[in-house]
N, C-alpha and C. Protein backbone atom coordinates (compact mmCIF):
# COMPACT_ATOMS: atom_id res chain seq x y z
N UNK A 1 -126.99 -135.14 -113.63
CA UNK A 1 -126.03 -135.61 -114.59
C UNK A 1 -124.82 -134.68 -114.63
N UNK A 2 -124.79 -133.33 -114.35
CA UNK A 2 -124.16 -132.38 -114.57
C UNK A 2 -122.85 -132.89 -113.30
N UNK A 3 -123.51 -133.11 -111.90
CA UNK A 3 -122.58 -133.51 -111.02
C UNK A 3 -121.51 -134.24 -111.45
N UNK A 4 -122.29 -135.10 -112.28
CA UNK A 4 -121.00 -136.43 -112.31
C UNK A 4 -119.85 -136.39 -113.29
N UNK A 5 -120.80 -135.28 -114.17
CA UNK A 5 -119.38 -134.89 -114.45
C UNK A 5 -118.17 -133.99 -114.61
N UNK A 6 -119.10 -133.37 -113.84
CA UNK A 6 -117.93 -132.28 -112.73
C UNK A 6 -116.84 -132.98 -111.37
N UNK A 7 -117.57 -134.04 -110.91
CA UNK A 7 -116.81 -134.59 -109.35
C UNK A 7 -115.95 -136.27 -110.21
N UNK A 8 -116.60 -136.53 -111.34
CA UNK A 8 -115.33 -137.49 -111.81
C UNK A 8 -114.38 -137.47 -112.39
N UNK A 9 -113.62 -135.85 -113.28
CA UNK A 9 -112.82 -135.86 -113.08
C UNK A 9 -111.92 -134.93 -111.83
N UNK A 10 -112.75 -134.28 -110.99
CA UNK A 10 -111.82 -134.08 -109.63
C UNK A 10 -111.67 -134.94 -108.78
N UNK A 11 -112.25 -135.96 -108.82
CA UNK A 11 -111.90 -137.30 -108.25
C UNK A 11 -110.42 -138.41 -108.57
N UNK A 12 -110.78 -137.92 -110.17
CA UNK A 12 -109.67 -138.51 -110.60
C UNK A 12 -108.63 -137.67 -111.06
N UNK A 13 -108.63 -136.64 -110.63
CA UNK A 13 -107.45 -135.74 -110.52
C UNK A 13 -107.16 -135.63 -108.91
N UNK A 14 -107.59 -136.18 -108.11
CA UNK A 14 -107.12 -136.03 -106.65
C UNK A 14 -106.33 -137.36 -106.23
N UNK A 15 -107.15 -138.72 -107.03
CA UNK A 15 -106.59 -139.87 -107.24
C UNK A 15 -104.90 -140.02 -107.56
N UNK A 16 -104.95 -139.45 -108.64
CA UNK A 16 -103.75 -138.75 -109.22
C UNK A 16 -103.11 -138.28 -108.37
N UNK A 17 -102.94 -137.32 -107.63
CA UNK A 17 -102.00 -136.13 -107.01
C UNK A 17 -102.00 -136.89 -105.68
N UNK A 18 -103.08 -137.89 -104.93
CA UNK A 18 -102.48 -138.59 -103.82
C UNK A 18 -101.81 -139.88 -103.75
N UNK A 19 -101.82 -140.07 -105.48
CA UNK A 19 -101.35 -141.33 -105.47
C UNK A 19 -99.47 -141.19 -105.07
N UNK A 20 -99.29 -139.91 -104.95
CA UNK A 20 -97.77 -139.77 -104.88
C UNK A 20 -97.44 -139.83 -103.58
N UNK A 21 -98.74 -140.11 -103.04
CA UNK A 21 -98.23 -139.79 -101.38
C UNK A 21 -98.07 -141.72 -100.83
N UNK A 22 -97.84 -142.52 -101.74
CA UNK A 22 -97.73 -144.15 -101.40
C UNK A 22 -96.25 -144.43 -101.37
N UNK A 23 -95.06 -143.42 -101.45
CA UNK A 23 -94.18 -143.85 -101.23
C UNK A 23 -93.80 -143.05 -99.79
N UNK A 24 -94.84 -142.31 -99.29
CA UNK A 24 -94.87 -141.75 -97.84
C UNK A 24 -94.65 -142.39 -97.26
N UNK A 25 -93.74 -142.53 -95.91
CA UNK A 25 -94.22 -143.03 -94.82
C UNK A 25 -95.62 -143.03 -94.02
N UNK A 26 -96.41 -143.74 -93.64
CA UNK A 26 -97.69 -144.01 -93.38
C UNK A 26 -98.06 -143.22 -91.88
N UNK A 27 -96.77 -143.02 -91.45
CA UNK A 27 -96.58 -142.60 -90.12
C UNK A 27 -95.81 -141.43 -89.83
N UNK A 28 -95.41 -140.40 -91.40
CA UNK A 28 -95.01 -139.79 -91.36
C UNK A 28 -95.68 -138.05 -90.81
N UNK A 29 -95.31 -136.72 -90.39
CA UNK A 29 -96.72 -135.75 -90.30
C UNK A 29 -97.02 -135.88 -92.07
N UNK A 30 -95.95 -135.72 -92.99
CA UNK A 30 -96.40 -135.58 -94.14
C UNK A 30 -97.87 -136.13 -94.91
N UNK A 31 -97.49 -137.37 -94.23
CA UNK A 31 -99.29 -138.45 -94.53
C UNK A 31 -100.33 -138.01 -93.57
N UNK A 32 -100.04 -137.87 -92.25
CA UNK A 32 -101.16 -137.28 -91.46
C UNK A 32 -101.53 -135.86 -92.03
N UNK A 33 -100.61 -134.67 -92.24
CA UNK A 33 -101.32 -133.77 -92.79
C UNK A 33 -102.06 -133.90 -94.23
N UNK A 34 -101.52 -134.65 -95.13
CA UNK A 34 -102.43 -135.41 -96.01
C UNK A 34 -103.74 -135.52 -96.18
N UNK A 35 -103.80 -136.27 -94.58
CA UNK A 35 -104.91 -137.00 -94.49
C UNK A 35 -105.70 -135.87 -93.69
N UNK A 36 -105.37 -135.19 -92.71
CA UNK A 36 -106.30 -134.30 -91.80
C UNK A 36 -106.96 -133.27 -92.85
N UNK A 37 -105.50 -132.90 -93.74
CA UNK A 37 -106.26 -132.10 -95.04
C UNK A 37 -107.35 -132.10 -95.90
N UNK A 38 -107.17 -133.51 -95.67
CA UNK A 38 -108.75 -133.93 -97.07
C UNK A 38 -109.74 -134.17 -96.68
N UNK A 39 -109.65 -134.77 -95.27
CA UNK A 39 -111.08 -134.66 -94.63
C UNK A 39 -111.50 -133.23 -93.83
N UNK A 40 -110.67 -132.38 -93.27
CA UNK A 40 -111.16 -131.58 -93.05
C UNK A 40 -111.58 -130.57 -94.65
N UNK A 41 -110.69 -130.44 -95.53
CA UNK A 41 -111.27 -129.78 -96.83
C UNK A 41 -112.29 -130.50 -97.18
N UNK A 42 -112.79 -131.84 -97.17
CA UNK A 42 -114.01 -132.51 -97.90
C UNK A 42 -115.10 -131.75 -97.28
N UNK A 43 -115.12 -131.76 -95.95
CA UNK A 43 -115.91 -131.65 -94.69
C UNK A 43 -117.12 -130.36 -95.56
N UNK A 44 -115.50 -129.45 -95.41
CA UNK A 44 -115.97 -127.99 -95.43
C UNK A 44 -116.20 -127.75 -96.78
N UNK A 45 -115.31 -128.10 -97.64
CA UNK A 45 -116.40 -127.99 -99.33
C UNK A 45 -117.69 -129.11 -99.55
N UNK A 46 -117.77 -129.72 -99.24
CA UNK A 46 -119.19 -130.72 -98.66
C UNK A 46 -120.11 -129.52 -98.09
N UNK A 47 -120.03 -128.65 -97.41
CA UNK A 47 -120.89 -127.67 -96.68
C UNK A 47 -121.01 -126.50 -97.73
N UNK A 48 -119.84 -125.88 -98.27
CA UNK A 48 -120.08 -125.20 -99.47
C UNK A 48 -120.83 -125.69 -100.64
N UNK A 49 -120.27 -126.80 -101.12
CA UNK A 49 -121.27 -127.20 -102.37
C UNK A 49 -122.42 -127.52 -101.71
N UNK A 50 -123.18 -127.87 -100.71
CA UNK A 50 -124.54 -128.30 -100.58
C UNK A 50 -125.43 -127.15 -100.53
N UNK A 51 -124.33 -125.94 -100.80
CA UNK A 51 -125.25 -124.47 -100.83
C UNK A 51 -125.50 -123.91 -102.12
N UNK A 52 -124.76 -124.63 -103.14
CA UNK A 52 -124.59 -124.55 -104.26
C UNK A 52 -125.37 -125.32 -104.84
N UNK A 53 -125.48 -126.80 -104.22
CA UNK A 53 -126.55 -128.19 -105.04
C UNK A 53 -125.74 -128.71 -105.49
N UNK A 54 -124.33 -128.32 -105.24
CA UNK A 54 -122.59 -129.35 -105.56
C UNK A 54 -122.06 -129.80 -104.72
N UNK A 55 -122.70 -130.49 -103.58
CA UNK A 55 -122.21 -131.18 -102.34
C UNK A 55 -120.77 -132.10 -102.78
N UNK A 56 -121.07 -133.19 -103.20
CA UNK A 56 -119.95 -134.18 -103.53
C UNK A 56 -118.79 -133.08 -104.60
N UNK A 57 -119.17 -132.89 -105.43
CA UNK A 57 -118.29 -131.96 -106.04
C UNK A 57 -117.30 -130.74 -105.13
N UNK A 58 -118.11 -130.44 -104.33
CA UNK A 58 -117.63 -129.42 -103.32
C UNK A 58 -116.45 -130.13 -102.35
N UNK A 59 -116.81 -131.43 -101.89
CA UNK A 59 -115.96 -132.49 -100.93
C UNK A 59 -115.20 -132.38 -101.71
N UNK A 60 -115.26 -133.22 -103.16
CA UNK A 60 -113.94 -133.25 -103.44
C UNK A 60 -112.87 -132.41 -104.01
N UNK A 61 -113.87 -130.86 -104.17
CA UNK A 61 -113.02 -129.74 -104.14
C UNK A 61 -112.46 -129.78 -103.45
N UNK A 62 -112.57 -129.53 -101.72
CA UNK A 62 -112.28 -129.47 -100.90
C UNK A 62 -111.09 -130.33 -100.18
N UNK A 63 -111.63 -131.64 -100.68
CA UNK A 63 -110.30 -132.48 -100.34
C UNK A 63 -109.15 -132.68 -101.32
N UNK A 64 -109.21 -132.24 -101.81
CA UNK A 64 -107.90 -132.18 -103.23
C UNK A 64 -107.39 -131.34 -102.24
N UNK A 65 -108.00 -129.72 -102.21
CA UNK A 65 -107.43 -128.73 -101.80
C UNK A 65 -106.85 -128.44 -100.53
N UNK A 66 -107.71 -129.49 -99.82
CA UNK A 66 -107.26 -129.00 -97.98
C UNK A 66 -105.80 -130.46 -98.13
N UNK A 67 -106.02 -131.73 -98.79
CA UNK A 67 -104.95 -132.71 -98.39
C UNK A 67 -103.67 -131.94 -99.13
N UNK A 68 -103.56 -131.25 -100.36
CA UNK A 68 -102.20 -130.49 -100.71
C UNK A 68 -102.03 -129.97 -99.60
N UNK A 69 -102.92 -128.59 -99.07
CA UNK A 69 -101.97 -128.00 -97.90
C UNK A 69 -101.80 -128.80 -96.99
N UNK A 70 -102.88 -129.22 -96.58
CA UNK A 70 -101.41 -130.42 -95.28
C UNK A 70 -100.60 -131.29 -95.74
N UNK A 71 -100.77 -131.88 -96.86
CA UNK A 71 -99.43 -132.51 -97.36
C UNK A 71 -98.38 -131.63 -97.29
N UNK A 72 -98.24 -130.17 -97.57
CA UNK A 72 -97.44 -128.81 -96.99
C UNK A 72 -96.67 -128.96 -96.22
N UNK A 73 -97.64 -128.97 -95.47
CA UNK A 73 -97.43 -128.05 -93.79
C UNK A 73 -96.96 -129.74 -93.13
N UNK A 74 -97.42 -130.68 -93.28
CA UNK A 74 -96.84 -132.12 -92.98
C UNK A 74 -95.31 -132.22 -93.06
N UNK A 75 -94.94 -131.81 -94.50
CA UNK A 75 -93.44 -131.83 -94.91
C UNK A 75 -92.84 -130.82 -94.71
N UNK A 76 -93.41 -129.71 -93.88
CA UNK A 76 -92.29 -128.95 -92.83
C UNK A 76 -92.11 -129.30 -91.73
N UNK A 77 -93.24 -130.00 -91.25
CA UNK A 77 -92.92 -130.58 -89.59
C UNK A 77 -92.45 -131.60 -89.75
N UNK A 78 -92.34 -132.26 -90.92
CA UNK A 78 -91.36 -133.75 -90.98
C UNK A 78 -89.63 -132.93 -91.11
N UNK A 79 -89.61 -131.92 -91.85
CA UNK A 79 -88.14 -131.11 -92.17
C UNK A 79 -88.18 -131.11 -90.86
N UNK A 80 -88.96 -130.03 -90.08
CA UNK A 80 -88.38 -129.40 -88.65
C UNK A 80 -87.84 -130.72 -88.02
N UNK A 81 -88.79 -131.95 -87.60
CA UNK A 81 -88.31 -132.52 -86.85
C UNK A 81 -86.78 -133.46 -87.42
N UNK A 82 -86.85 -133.21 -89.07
CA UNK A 82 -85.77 -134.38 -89.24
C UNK A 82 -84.48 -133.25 -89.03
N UNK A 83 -84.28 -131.73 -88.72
CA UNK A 83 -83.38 -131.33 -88.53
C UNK A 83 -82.95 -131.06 -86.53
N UNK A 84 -84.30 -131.08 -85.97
CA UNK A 84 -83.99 -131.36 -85.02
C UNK A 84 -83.46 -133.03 -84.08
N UNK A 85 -83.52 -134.29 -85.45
CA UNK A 85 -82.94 -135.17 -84.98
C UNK A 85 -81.51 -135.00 -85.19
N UNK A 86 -81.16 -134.62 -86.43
CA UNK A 86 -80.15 -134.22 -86.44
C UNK A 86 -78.98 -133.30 -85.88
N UNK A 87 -79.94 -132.33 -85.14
CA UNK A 87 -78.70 -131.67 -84.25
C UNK A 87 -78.64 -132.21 -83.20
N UNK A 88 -79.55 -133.02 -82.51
CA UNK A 88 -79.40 -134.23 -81.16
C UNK A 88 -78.28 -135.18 -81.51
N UNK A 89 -78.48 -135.58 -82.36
CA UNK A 89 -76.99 -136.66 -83.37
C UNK A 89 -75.99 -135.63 -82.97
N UNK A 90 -76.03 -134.88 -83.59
CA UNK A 90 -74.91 -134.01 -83.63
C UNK A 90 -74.33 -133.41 -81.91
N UNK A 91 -75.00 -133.32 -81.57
CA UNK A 91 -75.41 -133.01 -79.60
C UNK A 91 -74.35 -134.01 -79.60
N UNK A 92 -74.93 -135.35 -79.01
CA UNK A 92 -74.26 -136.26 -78.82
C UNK A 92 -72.99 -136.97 -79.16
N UNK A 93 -72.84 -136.40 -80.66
CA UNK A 93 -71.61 -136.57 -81.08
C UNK A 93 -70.21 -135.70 -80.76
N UNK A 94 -70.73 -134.52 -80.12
CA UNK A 94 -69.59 -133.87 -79.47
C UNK A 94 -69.65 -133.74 -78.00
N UNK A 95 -70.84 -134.26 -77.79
CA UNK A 95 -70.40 -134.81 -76.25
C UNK A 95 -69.37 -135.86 -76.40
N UNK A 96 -69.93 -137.26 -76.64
CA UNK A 96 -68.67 -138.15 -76.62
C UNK A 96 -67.47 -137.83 -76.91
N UNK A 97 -67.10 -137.15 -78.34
CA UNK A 97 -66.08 -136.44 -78.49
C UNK A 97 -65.22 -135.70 -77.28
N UNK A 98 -65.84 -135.07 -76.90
CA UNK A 98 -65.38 -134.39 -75.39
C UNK A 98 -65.25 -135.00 -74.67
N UNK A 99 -65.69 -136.13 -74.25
CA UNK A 99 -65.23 -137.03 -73.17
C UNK A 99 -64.20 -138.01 -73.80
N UNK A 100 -64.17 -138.20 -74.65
CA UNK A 100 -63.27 -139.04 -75.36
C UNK A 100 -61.68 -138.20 -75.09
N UNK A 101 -61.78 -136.84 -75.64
CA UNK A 101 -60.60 -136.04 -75.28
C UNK A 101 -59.99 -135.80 -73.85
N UNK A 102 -61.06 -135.65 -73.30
CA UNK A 102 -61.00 -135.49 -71.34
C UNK A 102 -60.07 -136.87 -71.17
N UNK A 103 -60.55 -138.30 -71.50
CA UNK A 103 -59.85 -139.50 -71.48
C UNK A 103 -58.72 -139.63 -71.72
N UNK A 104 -58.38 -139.16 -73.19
CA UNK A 104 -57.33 -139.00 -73.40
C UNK A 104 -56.53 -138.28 -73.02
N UNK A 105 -56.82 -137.04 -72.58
CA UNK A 105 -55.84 -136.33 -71.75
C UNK A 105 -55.43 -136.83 -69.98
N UNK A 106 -56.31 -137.38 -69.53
CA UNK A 106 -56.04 -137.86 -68.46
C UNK A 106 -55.00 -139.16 -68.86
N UNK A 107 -55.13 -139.55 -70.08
CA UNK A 107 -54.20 -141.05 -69.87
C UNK A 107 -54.84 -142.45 -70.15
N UNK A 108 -56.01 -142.09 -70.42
CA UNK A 108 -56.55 -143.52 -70.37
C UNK A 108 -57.75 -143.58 -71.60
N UNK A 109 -57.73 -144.72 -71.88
CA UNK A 109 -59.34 -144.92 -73.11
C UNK A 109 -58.43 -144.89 -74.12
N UNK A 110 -56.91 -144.78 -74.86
CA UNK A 110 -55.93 -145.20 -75.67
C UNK A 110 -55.73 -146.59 -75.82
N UNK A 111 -56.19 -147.12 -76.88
CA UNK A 111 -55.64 -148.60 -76.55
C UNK A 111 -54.89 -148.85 -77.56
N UNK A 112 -53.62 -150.00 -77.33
CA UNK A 112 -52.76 -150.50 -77.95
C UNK A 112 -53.31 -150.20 -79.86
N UNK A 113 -54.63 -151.20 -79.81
CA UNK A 113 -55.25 -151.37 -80.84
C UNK A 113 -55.59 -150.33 -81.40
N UNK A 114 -55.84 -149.12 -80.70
CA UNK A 114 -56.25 -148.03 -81.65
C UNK A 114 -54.98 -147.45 -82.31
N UNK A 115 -54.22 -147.31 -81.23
CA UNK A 115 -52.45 -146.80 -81.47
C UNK A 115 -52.20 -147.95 -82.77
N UNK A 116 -52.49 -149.08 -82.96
CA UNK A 116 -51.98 -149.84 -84.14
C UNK A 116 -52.33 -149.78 -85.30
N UNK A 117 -53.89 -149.10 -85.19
CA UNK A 117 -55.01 -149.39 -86.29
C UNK A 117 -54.60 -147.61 -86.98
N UNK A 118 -54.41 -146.55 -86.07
CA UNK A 118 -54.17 -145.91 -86.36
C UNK A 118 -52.73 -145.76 -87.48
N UNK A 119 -51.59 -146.15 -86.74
CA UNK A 119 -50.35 -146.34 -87.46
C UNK A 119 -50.68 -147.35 -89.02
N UNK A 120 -51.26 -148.17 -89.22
CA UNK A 120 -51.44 -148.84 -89.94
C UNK A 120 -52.54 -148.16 -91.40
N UNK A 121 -53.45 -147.15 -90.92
CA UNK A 121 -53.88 -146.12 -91.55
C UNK A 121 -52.72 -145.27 -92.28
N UNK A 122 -51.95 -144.73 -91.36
CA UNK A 122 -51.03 -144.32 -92.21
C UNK A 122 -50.01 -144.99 -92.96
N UNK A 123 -49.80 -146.14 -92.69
CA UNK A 123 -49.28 -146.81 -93.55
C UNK A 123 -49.89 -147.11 -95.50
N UNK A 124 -50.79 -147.43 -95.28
CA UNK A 124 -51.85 -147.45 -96.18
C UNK A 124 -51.48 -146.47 -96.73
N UNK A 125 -51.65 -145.09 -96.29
CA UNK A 125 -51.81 -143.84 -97.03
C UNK A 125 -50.47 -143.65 -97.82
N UNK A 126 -49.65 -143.87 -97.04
CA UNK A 126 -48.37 -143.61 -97.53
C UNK A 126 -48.04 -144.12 -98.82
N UNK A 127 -48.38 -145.60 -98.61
CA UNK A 127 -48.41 -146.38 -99.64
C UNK A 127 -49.31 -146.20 -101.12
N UNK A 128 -50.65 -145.69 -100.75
CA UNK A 128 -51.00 -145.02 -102.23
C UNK A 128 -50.90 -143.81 -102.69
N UNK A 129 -49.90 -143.03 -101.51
CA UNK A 129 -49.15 -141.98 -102.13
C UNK A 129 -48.26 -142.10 -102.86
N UNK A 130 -47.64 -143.22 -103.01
CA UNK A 130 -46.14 -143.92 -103.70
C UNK A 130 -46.45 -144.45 -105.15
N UNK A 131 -47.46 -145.15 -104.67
CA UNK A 131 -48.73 -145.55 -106.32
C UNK A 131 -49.02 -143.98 -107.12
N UNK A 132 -49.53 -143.39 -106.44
CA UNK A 132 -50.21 -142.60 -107.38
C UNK A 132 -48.55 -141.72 -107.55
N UNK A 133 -47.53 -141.28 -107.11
CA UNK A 133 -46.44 -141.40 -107.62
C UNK A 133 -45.57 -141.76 -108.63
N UNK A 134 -45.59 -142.80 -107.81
CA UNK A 134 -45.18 -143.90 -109.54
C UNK A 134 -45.87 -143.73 -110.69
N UNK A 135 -47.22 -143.81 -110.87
CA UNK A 135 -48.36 -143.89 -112.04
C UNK A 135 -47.99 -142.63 -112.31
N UNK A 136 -47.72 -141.39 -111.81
CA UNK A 136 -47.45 -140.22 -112.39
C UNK A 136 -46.05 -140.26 -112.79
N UNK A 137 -44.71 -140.71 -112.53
CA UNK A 137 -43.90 -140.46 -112.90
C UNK A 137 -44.12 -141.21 -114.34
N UNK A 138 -44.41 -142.43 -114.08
CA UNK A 138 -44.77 -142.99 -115.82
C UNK A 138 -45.66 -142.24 -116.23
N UNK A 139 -45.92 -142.07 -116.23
CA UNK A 139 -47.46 -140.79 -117.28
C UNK A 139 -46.56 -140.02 -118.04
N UNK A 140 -46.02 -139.29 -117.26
CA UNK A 140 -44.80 -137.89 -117.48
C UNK A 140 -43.59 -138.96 -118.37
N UNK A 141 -43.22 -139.91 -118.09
CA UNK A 141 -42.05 -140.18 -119.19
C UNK A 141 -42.58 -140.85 -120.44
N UNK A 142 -44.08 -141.05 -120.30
CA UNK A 142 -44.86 -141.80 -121.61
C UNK A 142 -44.78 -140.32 -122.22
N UNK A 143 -45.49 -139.35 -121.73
CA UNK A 143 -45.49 -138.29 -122.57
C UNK A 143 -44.60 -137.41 -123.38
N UNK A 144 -43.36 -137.66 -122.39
CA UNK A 144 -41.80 -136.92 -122.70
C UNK A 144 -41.64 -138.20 -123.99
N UNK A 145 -41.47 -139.30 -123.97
CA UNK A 145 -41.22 -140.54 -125.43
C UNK A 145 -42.12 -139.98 -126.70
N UNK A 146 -43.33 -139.60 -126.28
CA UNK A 146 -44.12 -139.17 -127.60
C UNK A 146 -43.52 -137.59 -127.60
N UNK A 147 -42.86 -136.73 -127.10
CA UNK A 147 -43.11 -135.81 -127.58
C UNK A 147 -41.61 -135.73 -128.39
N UNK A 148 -40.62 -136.69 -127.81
CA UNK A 148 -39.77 -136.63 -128.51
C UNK A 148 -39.75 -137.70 -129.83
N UNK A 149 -40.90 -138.60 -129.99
CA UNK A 149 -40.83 -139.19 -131.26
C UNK A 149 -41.33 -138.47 -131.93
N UNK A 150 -42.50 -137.36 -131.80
CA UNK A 150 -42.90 -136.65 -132.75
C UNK A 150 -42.01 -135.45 -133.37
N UNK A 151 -40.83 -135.09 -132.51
CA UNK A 151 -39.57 -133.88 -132.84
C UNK A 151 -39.40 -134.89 -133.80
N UNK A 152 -38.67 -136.07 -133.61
CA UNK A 152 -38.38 -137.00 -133.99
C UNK A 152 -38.46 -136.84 -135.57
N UNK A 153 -39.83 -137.46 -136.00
CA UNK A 153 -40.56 -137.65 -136.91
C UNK A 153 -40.46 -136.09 -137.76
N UNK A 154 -40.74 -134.71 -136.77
CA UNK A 154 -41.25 -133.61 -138.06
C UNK A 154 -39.53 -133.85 -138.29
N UNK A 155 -38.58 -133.79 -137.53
CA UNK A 155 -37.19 -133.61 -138.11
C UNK A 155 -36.95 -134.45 -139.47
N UNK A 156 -37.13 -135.55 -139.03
CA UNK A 156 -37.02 -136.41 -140.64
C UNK A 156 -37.64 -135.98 -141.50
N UNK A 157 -39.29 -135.59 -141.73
CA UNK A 157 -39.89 -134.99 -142.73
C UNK A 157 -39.42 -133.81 -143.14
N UNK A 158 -39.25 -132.87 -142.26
CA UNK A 158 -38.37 -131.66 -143.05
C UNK A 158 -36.92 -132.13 -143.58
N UNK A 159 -36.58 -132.59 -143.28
CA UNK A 159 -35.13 -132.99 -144.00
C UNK A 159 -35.40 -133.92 -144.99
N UNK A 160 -36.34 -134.32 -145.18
CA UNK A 160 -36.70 -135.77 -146.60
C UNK A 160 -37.62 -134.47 -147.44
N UNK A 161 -38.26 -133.16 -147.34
CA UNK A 161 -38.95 -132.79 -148.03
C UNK A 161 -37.51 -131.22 -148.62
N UNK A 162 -36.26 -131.30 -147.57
CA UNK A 162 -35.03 -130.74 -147.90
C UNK A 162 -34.48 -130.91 -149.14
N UNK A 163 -34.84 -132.69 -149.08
CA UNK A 163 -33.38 -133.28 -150.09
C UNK A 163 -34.03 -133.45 -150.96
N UNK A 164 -35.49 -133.59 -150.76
CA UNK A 164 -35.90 -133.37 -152.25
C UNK A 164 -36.50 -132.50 -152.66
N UNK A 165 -36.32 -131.02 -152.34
CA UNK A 165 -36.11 -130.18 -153.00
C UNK A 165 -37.48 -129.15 -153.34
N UNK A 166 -38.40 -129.83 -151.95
CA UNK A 166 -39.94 -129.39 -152.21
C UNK A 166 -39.49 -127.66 -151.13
């Protein structure tokens, strides 16, 4: 009796802590180390507790404990490899780059359309440089109108609190 209720709630505290691993990729190392973790930790706390007379309790010591660390060590070899896709991206992206320039310096791989699409970029730009221009020059003369209605205004009040004598 004592087992059961020692291994049901580490059962349902392992339930718990792998239930976070369902938005894993299934095919990720993160899930394989997961998974190599808990069966190899069940394995081996399964062999510890049966020396104890806490076999099942021991497994699922064991697999709580061994699937965290490979859930670990999973999500560094998923980092390593997602930074080594990334510098291959990156590889590749200044290769083309470089050949793209080689092209262009020789004369060729320029097309009309890029020369248009390009010019037309700057057009654009120019144009909501002129907007945000404009919107600022009105900003600045909305603010210059209030600051001179408010001179405005204290002038009259001091001269109405003048004449009468406050």
């Amino acid at each position: 009796m004592k087992t059961k209720h020692f291994t049901l709630p580490i059962l349902l505290g392992g339930a718990v802590v792998f239930s976070g691993c369902t938005n894993v990729d299934p095919h990720s190392e993160t899930a394989r180390g997961a998974t190599l973790g808990a069966l190899i930790g069940a394995a081996a706390g399964a062999v510890v507790g049966h020396q104890s007379g806490e076999a099942a309790g021991g497994a699922a010591i064991g697999a709580l404990a061994g699937g965290l660390i490979g859930s670990q060590v999973g999500v560094e070899r998923d980092r390593e490899y997602a930074r080594a896709r990334h510098a291959a991206q990156r590889q590749r992206e200044l290769e083309y780059e470089v050949e793209r320039e080689r092209s262009i310096a020789a004369g060729r791989d320029v097309t009309d359309r890029e020369v248009y699409e390009a010019q037309e970029r700057a057009r654009q730009a120019e144009a909501e440089l002129a907007q945000v221009r404009a919107d600022r020059a009105a900003a600045e003369a909305r603010i210059r109108a209030i600051d001179d209605a408010e001179r405005r205004e204290a002038d009259a009040r001091e001269e109405t609190r003048r004449l009468q004598g406050r």
